[in-house]
Protein backbone atom coordinates (compact mmCIF):
# COMPACT_ATOMS: atom_id res chain seq x y z
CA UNK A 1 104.05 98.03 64.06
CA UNK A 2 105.37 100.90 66.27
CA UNK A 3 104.44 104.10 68.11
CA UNK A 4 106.71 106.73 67.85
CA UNK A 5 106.99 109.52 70.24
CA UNK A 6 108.94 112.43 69.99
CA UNK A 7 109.07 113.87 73.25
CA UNK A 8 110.35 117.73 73.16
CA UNK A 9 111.42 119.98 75.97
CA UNK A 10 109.77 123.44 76.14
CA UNK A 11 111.75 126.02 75.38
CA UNK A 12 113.26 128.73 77.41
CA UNK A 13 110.93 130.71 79.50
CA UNK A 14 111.13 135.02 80.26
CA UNK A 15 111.18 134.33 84.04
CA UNK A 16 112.99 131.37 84.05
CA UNK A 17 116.11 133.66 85.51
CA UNK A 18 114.23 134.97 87.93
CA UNK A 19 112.73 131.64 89.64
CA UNK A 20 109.51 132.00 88.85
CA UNK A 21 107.53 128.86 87.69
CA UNK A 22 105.67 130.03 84.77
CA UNK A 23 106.18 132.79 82.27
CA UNK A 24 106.11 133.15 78.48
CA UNK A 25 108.99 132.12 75.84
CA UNK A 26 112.05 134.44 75.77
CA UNK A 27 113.08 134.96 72.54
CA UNK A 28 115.82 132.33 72.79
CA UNK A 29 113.34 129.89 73.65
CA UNK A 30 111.33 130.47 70.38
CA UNK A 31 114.31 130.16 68.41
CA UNK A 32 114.89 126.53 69.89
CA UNK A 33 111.17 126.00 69.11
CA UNK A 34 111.92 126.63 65.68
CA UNK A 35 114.71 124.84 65.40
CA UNK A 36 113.45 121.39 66.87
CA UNK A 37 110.46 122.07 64.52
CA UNK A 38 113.04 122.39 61.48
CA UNK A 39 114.39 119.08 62.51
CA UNK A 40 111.31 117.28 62.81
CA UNK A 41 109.97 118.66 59.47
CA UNK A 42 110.42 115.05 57.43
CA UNK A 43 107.80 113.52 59.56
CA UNK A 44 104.06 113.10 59.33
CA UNK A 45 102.81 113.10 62.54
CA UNK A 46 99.51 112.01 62.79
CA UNK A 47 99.04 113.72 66.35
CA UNK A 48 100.80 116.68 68.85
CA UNK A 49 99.64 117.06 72.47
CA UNK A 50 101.15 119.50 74.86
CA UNK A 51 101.14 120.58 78.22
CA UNK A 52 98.47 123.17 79.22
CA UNK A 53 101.60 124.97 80.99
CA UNK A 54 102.60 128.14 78.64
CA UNK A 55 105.74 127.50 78.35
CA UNK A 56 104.39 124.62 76.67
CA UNK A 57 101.91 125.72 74.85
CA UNK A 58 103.90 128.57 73.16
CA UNK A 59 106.64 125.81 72.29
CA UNK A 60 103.46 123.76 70.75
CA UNK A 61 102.67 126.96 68.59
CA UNK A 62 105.91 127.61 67.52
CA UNK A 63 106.50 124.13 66.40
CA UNK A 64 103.12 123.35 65.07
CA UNK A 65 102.87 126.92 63.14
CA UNK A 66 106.18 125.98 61.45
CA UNK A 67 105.29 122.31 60.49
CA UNK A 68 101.98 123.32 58.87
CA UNK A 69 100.14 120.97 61.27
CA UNK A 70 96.94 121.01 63.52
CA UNK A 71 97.46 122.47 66.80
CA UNK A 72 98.38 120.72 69.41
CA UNK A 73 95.94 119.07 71.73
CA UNK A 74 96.67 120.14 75.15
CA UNK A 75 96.86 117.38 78.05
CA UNK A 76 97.22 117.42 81.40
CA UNK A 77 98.69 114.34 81.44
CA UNK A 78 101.80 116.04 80.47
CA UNK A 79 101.71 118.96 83.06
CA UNK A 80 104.67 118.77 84.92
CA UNK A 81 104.35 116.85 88.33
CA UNK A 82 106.63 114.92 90.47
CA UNK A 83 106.45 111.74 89.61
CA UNK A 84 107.38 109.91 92.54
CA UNK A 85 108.68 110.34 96.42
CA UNK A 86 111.43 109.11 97.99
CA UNK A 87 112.42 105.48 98.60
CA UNK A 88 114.49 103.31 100.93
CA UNK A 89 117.25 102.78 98.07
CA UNK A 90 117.19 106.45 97.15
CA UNK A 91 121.12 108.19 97.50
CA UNK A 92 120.59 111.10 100.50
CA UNK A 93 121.86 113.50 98.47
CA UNK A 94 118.66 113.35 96.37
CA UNK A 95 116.57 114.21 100.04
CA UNK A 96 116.76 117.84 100.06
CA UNK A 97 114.93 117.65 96.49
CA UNK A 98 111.80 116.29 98.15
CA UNK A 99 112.06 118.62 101.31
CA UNK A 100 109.22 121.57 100.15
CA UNK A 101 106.89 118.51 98.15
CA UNK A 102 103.64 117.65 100.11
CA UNK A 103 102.33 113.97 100.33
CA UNK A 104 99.53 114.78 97.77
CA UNK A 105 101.30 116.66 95.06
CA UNK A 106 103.71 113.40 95.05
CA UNK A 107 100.58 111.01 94.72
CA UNK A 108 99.20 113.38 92.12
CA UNK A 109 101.95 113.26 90.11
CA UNK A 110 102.31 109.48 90.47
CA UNK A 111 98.73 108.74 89.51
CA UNK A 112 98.93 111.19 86.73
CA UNK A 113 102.13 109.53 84.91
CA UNK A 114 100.60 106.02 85.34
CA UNK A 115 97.77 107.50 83.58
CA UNK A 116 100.12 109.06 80.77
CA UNK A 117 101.79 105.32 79.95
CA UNK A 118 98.75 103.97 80.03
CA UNK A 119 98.12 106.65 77.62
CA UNK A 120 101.09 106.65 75.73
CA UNK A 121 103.20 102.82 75.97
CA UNK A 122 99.88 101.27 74.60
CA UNK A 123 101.16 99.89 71.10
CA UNK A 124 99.18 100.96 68.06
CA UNK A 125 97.87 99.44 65.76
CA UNK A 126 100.47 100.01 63.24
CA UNK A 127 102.95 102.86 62.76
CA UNK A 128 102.16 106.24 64.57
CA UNK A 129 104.09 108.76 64.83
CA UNK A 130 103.44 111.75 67.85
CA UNK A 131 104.89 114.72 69.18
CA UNK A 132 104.40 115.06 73.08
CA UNK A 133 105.74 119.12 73.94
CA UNK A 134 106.15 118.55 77.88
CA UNK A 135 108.44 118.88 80.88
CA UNK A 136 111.44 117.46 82.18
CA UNK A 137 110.30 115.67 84.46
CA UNK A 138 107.60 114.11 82.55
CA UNK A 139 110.21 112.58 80.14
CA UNK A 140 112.43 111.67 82.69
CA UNK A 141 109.78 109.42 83.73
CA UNK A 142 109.21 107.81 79.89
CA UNK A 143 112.57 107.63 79.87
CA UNK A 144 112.87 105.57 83.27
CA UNK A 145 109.92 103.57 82.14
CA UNK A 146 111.58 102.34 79.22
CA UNK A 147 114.73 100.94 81.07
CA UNK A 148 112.44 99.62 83.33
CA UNK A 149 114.55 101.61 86.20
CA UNK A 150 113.72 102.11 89.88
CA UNK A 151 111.07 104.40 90.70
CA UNK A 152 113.65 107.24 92.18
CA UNK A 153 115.85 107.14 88.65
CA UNK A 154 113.95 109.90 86.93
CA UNK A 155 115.58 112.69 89.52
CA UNK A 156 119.08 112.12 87.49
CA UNK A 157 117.98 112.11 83.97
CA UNK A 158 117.78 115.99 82.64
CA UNK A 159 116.99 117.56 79.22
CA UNK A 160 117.53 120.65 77.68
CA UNK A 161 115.11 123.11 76.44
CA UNK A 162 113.67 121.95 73.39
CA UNK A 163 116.00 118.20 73.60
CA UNK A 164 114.69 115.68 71.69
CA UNK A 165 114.05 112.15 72.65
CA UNK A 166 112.59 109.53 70.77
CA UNK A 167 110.54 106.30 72.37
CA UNK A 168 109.80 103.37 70.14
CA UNK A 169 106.52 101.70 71.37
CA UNK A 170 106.42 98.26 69.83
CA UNK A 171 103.43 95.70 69.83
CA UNK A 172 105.40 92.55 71.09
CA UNK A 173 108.48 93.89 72.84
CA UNK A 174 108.89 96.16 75.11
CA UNK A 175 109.89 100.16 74.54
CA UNK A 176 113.32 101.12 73.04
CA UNK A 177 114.77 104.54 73.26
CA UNK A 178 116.47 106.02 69.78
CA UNK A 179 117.79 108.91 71.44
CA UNK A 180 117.64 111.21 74.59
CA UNK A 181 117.93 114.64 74.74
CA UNK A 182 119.54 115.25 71.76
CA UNK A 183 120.35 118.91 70.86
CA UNK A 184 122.31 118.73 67.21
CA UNK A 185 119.12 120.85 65.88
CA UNK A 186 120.60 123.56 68.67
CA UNK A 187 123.25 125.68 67.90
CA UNK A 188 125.72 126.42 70.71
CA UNK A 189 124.28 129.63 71.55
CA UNK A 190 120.48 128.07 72.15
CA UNK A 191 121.74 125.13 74.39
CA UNK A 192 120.59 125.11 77.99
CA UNK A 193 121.60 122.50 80.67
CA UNK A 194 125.68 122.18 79.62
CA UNK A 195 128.51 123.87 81.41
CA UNK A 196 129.56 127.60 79.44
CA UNK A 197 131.59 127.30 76.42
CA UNK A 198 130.78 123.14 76.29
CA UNK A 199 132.33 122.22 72.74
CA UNK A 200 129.23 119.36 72.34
């Protein structure tokens, strides 16, 4: 028996160029949202949460519109957040990351992904299959979780608008991952996060 979660990347936000934090999809952004959805359209999933950010939630719509299935249930356990703050084993080049973050956004976000594994890493009680639309950082922490990795790993794992990773939650063993950020549902054009003119 096994939980599956497909974890998705939002797509590409309007303001995204400009530095701003929040903003609706651009229009390549809803063309990766259709594209992920196109590659996840063999599956039944019997539920889709999202992040109550709009970048998010107009991924979630574009996906969900296209598979035919409920809309997704929007969580706050999956709003972005820093996970965790620095620690004594932590390289210093990953300092300067942590230099605008407050004490209590960093506990927030700690509290709030122990909250999603507890969540999420429970086994069911046989196969499920779910589609979590969230934030980088957010599966940078499954992602850590599952190799069991110091806290501090998450800041060097990255995905691409609208990347696809896949967790295997599994009753009597611990958590596998089937794949991490993987774009082959993106044309060239629609991939974010890779040097220009990268052949992959």
């Amino acid at each position: 028996m096994s939980r599956y979660l497909y974890l998705v990347r939002h797509g590409e936000q309007v303001d995204a160029e400009f530095g701003l934090p929040e903003g609706p999809l651009s229009d390549r952004g809803r063309q990766q949202a259709a594209q992920v959805a196109d590659r996840l359209s063999g599956i039944t999933f019997d539920a889709a949460y999202a992040s109550p950010l709009q970048r998010a939630l107009d991924t979630a719509t574009v996906i969900t519109e296209r598979l035919g299935i409920e809309q997704a249930t929007p969580s706050a356990l999956l709003m972005d957040c820093i996970p965790s703050g620095p620690e004594p084993d932590m390289p210093p080049a990953f300092e300067p990351f942590f230099g605008g973050i407050t004490e209590e956004e960093i506990a927030a976000g700690q509290a709030q992904m122990s909250d999603a594994l507890n969540e999420w890493f429970a086994p069911a009680r046989g196969d499920r299959h779910e589609l979590l639309i969230t934030h980088n950082f957010v599966i940078a922490w499954f992602v850590r979780e599952v190799f069991g990795a110091d806290a501090w790993r998450w800041i060097g794992i990255n995905q691409a608008n609208c990347g696809l990773t896949i967790i295997r939650v599994r009753s009597a063993k611990p958590p596998v991952l089937l794949t991490h950020n993987d774009l082959g549902h993106l044309p060239p054009e629609l991939r974010t996060g890779l040097p220009d003119n990268h052949p992959v």
